[in-house]
N, C-alpha and C. Protein backbone atom coordinates (compact mmCIF):
# COMPACT_ATOMS: atom_id res chain seq x y z
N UNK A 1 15.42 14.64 3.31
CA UNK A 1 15.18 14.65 1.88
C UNK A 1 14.31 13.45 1.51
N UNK A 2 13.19 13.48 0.92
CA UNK A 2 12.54 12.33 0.11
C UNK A 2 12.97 11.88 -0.69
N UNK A 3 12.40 10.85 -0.47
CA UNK A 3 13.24 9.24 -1.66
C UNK A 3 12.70 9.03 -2.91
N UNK A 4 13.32 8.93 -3.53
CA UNK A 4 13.06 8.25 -4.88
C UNK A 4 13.92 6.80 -5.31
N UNK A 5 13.06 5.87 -5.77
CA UNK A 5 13.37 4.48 -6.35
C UNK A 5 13.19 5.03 -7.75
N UNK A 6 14.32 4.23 -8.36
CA UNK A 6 14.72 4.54 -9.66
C UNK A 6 14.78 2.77 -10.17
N UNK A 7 14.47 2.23 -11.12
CA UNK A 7 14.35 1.28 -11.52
C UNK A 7 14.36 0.78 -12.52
N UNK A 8 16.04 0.74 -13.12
CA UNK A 8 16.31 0.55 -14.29
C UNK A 8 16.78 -1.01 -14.91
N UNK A 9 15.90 -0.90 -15.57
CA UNK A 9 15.37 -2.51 -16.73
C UNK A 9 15.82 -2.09 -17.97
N UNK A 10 17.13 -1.12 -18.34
CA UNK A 10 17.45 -1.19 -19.11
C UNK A 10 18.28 -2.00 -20.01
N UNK A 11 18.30 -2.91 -20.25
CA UNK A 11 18.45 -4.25 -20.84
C UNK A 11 20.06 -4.29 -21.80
N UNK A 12 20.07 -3.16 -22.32
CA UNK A 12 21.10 -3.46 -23.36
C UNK A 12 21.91 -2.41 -22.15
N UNK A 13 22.05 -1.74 -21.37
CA UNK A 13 22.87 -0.99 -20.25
C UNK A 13 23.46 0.39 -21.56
N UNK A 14 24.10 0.94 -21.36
CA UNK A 14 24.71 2.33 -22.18
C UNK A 14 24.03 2.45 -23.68
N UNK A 15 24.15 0.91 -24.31
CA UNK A 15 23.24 0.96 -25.57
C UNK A 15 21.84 1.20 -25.54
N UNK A 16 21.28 1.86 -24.65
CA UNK A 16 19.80 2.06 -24.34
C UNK A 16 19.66 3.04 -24.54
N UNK A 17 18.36 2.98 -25.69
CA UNK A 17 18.08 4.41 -25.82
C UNK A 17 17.28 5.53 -24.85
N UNK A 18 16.23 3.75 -24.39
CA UNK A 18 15.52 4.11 -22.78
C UNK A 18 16.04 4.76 -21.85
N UNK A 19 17.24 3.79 -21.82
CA UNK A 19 18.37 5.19 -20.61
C UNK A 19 18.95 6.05 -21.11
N UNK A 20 19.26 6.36 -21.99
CA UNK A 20 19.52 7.38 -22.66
C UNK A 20 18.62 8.87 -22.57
N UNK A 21 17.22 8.62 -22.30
CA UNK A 21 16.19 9.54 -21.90
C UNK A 21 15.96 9.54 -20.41
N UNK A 22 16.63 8.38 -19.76
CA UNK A 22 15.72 8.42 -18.54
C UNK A 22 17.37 8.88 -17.17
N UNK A 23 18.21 8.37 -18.34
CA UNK A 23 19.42 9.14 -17.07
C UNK A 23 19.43 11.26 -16.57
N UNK A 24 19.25 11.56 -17.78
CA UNK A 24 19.21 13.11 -17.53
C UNK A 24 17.95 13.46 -16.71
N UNK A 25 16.64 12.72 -16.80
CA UNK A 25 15.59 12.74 -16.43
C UNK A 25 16.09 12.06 -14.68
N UNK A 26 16.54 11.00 -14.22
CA UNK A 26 17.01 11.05 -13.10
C UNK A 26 17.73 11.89 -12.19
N UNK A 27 18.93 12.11 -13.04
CA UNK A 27 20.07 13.50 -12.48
C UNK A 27 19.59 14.72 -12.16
N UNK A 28 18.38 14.86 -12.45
CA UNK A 28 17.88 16.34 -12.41
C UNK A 28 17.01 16.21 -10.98
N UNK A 29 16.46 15.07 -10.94
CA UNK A 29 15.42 14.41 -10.28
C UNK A 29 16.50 14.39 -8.28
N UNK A 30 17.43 14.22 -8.65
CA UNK A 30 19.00 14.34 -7.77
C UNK A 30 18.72 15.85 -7.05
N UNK A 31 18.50 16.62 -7.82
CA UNK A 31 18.28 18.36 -7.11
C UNK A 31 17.06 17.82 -5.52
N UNK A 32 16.22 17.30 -5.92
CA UNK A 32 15.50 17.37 -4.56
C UNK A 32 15.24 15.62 -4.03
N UNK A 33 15.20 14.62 -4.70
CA UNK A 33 14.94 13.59 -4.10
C UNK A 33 16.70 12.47 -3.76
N UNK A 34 16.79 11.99 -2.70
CA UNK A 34 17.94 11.00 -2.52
C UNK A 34 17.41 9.56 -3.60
N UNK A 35 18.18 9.66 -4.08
CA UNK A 35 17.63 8.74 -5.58
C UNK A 35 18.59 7.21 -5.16
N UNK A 36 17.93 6.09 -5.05
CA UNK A 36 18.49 5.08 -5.04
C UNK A 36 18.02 4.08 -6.12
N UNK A 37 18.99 3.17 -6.80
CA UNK A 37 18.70 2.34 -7.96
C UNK A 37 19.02 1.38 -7.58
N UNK A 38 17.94 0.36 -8.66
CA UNK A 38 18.08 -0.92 -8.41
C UNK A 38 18.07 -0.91 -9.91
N UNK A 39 19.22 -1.79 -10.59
CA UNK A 39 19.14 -2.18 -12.15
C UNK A 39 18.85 -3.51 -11.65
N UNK A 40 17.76 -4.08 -12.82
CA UNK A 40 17.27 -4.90 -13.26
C UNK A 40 18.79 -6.13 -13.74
N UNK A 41 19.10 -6.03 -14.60
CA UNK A 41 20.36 -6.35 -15.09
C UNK A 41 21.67 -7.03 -14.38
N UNK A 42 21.88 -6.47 -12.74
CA UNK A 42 22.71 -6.74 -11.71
C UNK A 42 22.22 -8.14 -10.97
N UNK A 43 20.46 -8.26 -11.20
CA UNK A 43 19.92 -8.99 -10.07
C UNK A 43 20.17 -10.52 -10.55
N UNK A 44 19.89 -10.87 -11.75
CA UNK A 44 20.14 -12.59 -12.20
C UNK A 44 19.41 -13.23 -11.81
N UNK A 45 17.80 -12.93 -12.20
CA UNK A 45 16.70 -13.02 -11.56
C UNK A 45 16.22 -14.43 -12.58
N UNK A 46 15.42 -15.66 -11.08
CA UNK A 46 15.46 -16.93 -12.02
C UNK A 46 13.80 -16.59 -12.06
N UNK A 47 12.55 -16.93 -13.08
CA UNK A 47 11.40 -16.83 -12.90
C UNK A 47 10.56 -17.39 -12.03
N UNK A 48 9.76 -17.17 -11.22
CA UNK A 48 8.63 -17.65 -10.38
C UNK A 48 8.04 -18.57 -10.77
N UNK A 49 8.50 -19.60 -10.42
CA UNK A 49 8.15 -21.26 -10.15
C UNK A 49 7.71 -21.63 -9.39
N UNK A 50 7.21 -23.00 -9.45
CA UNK A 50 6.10 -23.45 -7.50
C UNK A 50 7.01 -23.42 -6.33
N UNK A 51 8.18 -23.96 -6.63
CA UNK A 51 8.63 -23.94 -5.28
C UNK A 51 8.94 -22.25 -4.60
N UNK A 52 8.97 -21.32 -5.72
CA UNK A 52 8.91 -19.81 -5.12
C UNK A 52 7.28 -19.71 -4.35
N UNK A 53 6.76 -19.78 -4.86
CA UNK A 53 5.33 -19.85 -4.93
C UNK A 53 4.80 -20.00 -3.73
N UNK A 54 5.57 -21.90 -3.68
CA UNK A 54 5.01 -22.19 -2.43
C UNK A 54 5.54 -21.77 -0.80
N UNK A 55 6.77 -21.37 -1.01
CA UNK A 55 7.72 -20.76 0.03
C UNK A 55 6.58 -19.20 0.43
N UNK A 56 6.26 -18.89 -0.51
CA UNK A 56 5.50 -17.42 0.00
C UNK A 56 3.73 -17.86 0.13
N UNK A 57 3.73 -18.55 -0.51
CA UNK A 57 1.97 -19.14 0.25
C UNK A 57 2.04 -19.72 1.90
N UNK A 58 3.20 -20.19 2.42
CA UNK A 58 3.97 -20.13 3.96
C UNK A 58 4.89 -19.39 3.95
N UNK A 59 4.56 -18.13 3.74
CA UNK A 59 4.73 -17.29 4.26
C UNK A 59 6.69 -16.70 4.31
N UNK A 60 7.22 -17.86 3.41
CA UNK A 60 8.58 -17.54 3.72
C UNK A 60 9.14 -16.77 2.72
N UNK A 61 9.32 -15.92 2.82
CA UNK A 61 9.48 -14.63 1.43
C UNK A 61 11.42 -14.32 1.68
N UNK A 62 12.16 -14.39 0.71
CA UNK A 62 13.58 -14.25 0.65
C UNK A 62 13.33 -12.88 1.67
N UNK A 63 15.17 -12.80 1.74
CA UNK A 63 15.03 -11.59 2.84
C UNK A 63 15.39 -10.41 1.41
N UNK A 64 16.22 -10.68 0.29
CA UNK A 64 16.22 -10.00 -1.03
C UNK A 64 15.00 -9.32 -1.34
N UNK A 65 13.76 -10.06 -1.50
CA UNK A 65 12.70 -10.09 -1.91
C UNK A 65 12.27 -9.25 -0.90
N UNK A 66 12.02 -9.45 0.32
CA UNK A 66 11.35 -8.42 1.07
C UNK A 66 12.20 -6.84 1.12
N UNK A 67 13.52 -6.78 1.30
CA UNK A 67 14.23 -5.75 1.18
C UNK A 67 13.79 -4.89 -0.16
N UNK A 68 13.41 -5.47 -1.34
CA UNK A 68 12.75 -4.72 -2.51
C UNK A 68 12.03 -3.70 -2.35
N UNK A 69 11.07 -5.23 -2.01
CA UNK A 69 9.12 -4.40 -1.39
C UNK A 69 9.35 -3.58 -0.54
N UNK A 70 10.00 -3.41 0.81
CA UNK A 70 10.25 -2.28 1.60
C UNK A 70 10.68 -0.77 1.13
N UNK A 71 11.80 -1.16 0.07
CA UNK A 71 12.18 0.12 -0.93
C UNK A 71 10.78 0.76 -1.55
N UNK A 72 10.31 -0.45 -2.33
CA UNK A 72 9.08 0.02 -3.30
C UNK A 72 8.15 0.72 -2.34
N UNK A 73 7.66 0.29 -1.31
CA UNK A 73 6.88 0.76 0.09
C UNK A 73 7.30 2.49 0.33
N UNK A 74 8.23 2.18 0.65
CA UNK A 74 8.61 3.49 1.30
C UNK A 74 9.76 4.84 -0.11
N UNK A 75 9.07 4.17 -0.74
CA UNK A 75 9.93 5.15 -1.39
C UNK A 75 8.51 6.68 -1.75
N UNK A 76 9.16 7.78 -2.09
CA UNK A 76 8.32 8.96 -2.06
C UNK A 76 7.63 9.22 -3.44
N UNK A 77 8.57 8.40 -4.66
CA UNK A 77 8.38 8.31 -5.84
C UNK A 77 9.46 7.35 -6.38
N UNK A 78 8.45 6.83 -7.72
CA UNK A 78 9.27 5.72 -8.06
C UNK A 78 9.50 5.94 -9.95
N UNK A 79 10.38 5.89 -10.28
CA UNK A 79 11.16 5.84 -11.61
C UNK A 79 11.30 4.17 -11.98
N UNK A 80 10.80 4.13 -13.40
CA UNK A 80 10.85 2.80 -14.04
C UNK A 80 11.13 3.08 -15.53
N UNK A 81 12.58 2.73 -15.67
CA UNK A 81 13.19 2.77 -16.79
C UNK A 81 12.67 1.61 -17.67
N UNK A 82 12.27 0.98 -18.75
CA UNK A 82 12.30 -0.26 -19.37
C UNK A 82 11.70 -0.07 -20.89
N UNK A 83 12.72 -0.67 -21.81
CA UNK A 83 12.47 -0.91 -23.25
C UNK A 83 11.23 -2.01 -23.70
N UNK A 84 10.56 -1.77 -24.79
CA UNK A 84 9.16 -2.10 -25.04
C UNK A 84 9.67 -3.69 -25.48
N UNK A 85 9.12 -4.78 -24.77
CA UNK A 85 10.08 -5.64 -24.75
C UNK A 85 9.12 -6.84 -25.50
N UNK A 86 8.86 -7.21 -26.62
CA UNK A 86 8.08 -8.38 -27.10
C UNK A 86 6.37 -7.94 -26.56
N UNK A 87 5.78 -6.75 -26.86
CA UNK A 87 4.86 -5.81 -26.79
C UNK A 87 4.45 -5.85 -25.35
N UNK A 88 5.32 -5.66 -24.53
CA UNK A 88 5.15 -5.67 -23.01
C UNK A 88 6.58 -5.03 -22.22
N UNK A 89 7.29 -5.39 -21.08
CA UNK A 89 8.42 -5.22 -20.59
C UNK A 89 9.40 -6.19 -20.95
N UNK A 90 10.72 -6.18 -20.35
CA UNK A 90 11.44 -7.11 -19.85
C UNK A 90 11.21 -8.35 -19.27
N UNK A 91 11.25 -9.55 -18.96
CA UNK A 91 10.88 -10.40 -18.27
C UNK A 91 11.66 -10.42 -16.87
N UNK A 92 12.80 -9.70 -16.81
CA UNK A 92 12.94 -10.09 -15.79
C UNK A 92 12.51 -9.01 -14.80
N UNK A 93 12.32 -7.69 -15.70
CA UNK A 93 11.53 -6.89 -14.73
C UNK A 93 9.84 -7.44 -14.24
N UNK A 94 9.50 -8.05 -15.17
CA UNK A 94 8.20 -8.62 -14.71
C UNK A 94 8.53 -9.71 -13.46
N UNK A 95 9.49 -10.18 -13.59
CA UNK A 95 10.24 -11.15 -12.09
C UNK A 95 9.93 -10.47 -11.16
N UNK A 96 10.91 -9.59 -11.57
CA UNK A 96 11.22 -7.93 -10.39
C UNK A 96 9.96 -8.13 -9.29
N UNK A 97 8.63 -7.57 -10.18
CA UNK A 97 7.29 -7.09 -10.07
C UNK A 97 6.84 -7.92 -9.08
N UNK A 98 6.95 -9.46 -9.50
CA UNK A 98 6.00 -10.56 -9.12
C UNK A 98 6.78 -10.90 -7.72
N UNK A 99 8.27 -10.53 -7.59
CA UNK A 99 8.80 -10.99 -6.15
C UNK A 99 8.49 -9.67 -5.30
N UNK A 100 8.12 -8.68 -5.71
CA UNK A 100 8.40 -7.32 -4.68
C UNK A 100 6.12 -7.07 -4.54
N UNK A 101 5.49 -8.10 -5.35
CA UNK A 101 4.55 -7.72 -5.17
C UNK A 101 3.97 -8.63 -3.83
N UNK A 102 4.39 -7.65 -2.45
CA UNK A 102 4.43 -8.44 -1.03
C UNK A 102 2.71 -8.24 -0.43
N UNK A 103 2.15 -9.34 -0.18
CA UNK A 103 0.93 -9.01 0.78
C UNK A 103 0.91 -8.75 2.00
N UNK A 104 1.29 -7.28 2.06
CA UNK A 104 1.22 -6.92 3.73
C UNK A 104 2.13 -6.34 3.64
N UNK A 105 2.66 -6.22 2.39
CA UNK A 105 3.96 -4.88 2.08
C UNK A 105 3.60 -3.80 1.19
N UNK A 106 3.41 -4.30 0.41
CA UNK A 106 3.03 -3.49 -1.12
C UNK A 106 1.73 -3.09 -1.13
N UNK A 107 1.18 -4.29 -0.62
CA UNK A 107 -0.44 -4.04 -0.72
C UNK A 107 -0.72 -5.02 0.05
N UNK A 108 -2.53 -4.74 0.50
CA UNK A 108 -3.29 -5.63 1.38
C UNK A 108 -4.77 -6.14 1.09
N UNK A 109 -5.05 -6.03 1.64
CA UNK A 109 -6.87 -6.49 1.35
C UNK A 109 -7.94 -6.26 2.62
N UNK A 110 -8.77 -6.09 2.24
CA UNK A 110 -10.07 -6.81 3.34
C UNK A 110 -11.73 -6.96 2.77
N UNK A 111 -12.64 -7.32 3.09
CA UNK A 111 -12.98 -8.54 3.02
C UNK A 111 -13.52 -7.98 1.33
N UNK A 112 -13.21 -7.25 0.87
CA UNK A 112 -13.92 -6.54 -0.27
C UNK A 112 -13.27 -6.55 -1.60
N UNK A 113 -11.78 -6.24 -1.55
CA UNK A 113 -11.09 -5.76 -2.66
C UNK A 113 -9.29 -5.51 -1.81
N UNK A 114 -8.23 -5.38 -2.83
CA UNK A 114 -6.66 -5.08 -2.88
C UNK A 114 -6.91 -3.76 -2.56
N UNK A 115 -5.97 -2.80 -1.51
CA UNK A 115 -5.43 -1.97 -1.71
C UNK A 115 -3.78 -1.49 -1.53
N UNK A 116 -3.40 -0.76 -1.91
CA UNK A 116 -1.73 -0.50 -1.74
C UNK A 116 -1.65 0.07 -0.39
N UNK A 117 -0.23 -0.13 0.00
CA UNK A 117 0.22 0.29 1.04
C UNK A 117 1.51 1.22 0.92
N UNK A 118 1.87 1.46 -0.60
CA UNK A 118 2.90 2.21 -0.69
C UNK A 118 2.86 3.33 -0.37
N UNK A 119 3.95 4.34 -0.03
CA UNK A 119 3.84 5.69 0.17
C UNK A 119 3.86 6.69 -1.13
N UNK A 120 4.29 6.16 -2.41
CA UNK A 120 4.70 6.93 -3.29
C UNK A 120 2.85 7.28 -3.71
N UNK A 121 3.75 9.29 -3.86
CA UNK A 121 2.44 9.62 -4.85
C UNK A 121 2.41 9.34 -6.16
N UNK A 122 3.26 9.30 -6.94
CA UNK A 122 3.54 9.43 -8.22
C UNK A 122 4.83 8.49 -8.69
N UNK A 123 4.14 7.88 -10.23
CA UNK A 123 5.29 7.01 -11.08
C UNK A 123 5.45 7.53 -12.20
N UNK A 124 6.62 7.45 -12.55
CA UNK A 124 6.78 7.77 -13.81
C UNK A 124 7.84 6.30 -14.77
N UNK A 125 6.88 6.25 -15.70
CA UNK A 125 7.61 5.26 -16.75
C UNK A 125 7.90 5.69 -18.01
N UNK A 126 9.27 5.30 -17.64
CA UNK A 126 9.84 5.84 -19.57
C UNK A 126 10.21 4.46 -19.91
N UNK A 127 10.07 4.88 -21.49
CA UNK A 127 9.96 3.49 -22.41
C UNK A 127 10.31 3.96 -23.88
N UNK A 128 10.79 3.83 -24.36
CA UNK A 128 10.88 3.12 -26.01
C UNK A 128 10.29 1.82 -26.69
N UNK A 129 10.25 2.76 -27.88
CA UNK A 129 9.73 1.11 -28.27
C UNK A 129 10.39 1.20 -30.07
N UNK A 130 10.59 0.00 -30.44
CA UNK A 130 11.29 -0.28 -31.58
C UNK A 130 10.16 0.12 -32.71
N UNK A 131 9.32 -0.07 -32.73
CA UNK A 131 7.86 -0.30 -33.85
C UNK A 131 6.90 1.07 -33.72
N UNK A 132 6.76 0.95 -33.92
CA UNK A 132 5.58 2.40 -34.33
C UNK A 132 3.89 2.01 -33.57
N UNK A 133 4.49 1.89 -32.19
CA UNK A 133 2.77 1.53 -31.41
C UNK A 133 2.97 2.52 -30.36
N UNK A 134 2.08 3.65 -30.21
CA UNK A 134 2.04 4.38 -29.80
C UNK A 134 1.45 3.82 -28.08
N UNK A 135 1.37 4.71 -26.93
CA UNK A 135 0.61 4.49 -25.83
C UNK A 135 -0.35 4.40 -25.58
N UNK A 136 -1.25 3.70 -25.44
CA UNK A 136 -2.69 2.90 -25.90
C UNK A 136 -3.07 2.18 -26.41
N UNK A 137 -2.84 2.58 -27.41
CA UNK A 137 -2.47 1.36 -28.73
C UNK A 137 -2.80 -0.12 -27.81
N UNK A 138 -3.91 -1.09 -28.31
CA UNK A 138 -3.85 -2.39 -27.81
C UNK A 138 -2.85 -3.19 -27.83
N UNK A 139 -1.76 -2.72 -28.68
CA UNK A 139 -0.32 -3.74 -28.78
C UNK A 139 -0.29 -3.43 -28.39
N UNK A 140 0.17 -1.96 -27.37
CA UNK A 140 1.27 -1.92 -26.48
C UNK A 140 1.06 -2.27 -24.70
N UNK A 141 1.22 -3.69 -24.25
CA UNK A 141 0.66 -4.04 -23.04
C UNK A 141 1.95 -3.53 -21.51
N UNK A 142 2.47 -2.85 -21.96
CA UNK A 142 3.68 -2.40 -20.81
C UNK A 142 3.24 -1.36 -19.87
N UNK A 143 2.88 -0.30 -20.30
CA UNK A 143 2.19 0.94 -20.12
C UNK A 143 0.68 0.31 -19.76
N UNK A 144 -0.46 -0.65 -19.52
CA UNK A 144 -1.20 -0.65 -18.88
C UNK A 144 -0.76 -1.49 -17.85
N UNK A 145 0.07 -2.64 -17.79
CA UNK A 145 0.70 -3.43 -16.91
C UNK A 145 1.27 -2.52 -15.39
N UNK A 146 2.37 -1.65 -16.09
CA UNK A 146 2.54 -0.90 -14.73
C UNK A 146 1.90 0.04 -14.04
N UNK A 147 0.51 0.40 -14.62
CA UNK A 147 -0.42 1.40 -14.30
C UNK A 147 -0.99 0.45 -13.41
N UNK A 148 -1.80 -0.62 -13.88
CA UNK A 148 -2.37 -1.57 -13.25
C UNK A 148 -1.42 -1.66 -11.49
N UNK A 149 -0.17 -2.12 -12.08
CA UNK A 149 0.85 -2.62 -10.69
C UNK A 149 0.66 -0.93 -9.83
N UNK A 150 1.04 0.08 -10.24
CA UNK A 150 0.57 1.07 -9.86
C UNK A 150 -0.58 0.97 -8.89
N UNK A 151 -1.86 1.11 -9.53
CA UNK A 151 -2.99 0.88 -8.99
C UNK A 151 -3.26 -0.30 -7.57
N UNK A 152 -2.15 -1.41 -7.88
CA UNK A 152 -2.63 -2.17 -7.13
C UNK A 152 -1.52 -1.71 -5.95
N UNK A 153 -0.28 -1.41 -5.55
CA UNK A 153 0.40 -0.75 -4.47
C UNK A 153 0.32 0.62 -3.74
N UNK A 154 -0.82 1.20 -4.53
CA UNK A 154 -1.48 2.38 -4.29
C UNK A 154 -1.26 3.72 -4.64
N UNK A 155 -0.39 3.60 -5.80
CA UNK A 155 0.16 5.15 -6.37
C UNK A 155 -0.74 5.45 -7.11
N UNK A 156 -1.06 6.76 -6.86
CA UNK A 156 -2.23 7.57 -7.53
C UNK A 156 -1.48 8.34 -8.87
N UNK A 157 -0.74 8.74 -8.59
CA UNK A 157 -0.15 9.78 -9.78
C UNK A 157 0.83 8.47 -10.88
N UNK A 158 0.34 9.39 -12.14
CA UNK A 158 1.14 7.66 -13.15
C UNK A 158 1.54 8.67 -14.13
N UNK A 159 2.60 8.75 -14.91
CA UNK A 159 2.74 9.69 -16.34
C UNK A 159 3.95 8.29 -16.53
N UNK A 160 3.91 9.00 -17.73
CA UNK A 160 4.54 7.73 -19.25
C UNK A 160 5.31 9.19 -19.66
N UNK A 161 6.63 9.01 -19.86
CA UNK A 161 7.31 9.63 -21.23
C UNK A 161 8.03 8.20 -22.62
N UNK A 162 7.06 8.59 -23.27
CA UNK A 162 7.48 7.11 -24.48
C UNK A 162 8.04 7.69 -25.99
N UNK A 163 8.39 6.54 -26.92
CA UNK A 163 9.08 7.51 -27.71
C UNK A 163 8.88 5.86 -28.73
N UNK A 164 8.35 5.84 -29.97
CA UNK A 164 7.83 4.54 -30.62
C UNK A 164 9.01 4.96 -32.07
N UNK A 165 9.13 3.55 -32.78
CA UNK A 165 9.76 3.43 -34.17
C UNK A 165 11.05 3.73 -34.18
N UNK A 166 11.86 3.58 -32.93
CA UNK A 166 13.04 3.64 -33.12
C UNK A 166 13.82 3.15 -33.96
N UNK A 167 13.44 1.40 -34.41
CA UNK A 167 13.70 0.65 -35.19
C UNK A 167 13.64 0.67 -36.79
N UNK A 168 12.93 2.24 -36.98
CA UNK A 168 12.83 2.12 -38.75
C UNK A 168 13.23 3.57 -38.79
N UNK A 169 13.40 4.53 -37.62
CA UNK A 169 13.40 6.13 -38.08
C UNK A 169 15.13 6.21 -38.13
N UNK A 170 15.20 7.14 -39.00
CA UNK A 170 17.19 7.65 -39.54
C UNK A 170 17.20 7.78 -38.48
N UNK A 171 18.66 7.85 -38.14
CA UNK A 171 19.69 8.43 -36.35
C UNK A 171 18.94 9.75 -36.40
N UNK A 172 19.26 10.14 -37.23
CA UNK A 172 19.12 11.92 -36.64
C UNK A 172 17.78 12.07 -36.42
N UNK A 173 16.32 11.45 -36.65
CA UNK A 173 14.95 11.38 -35.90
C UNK A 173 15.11 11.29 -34.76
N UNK A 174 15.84 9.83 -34.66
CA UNK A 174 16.04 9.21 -33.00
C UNK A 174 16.40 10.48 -32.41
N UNK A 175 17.90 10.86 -32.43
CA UNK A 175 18.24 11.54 -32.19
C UNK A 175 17.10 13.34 -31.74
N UNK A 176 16.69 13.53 -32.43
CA UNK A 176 15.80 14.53 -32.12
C UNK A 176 14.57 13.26 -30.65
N UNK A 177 14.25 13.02 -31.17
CA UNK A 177 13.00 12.87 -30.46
C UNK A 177 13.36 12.34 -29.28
N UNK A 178 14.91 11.48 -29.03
CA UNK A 178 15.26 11.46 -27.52
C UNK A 178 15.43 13.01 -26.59
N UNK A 179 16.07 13.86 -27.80
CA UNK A 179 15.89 14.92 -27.08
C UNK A 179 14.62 15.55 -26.55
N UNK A 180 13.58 15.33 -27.10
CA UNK A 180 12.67 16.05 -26.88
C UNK A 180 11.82 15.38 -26.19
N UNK A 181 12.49 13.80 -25.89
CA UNK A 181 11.49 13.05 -24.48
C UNK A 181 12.48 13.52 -23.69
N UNK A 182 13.36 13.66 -23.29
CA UNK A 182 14.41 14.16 -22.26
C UNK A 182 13.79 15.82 -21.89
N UNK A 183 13.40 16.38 -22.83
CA UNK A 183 13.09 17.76 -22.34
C UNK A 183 11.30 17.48 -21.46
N UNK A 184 10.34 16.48 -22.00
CA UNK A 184 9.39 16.59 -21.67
C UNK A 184 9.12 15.76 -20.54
N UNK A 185 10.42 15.05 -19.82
CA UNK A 185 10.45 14.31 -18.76
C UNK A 185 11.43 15.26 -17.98
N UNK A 186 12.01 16.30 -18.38
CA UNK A 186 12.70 17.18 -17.17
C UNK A 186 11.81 18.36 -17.01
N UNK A 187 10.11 18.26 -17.50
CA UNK A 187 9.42 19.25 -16.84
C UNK A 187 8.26 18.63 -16.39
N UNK A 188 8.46 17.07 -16.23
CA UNK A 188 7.29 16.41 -15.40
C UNK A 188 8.17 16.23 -14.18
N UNK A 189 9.24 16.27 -14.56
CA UNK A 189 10.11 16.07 -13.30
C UNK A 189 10.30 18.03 -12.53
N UNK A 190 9.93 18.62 -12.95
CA UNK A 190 9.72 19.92 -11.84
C UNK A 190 8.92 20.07 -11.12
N UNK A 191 8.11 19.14 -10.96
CA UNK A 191 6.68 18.82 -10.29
C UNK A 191 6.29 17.78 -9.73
N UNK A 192 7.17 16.90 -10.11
CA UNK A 192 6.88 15.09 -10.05
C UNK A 192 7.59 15.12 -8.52
């Protein structure tokens, strides 16, 4: 059975509306891929400082840290849960990013340009966002960030299910329109 990395940065945990769209969108995802998660939330992740820095400029990379990148590497497809976080992600999923982004794991080089070394064809990122900035939108820097990280570990296939203004629309909007990112992420997921 092929793998799927699931990668949830859902921040507030059950109070998420993010997971709230992206758990049914996983479970379904369960019919054909062995789905393994890493929450964001469990890890108690401190930010990338020099002495991280300098430990991996010699080359000494945690064995945590490499165990990531190996997941991210070899996984068949990868799921990234995360709420629109100060017009970007989470920070500590951006941690996440910056420790699992391995040279000679994730990705490589030669004498020209980065390329990825991952196996996954395809990502999918679900997101909310509190404010009314749609996907593109120059505020919204989350959705080009992980396309970019995308691009640079070598996944070709990228889709977004997003869902904006949570923060000013009545329950019963929310309410509709989680449903109807939940329906339009369980038919990218018949294919994904």
């Amino acid at each position: 059975m092929k793998k799927l990395l699931y990668i949830d940065a859902c921040i507030r945990n059950e109070l998420s509306r993010t997971k709230r769209i992206a758990s049914p969108i996983v479970e379904s995802l369960k019919k054909r891929y062995e789905v393994e998660t890493i929450v964001i939330n469990d890890l108690a992740l401190a930010p990338v400082q020099i002495e991280e820095n300098r430990r991996r400029a010699n080359g000494i990379v945690s064995e945590e840290a490499l165990c990531w990148a190996n997941k991210i590497k070899e996984a068949d497809r990868i799921v990234i849960a995360a709420p629109f976080w100060d017009m970007s992600i989470p920070a500590a999923l951006k941690t996440f990013f910056e420790l699992c982004s391995l040279f000679g794991v994730t990705f490589d080089s030669d004498d020209k340009t980065c390329f990825g070394l991952c196996k996954a064809e395809n990502l999918l990122f679900i997101t909310t966002r509190g404010m009314a900035i749609k996907t593109g939108d120059p505020l919204e820097q989350a959705t080009p960030y992980i396309k970019a990280l995308s691009w640079l570990w070598g996944i070709k296939g990228f889709e977004v299910v997003a869902r904006d203004n949570f923060d000013y629309l009545p329950q019963e909007i929310i309410e509709k329109e989680i449903a109807s990112a939940v329906e339009e992420g369980l038919l990218i997921a018949e294919t994904f």
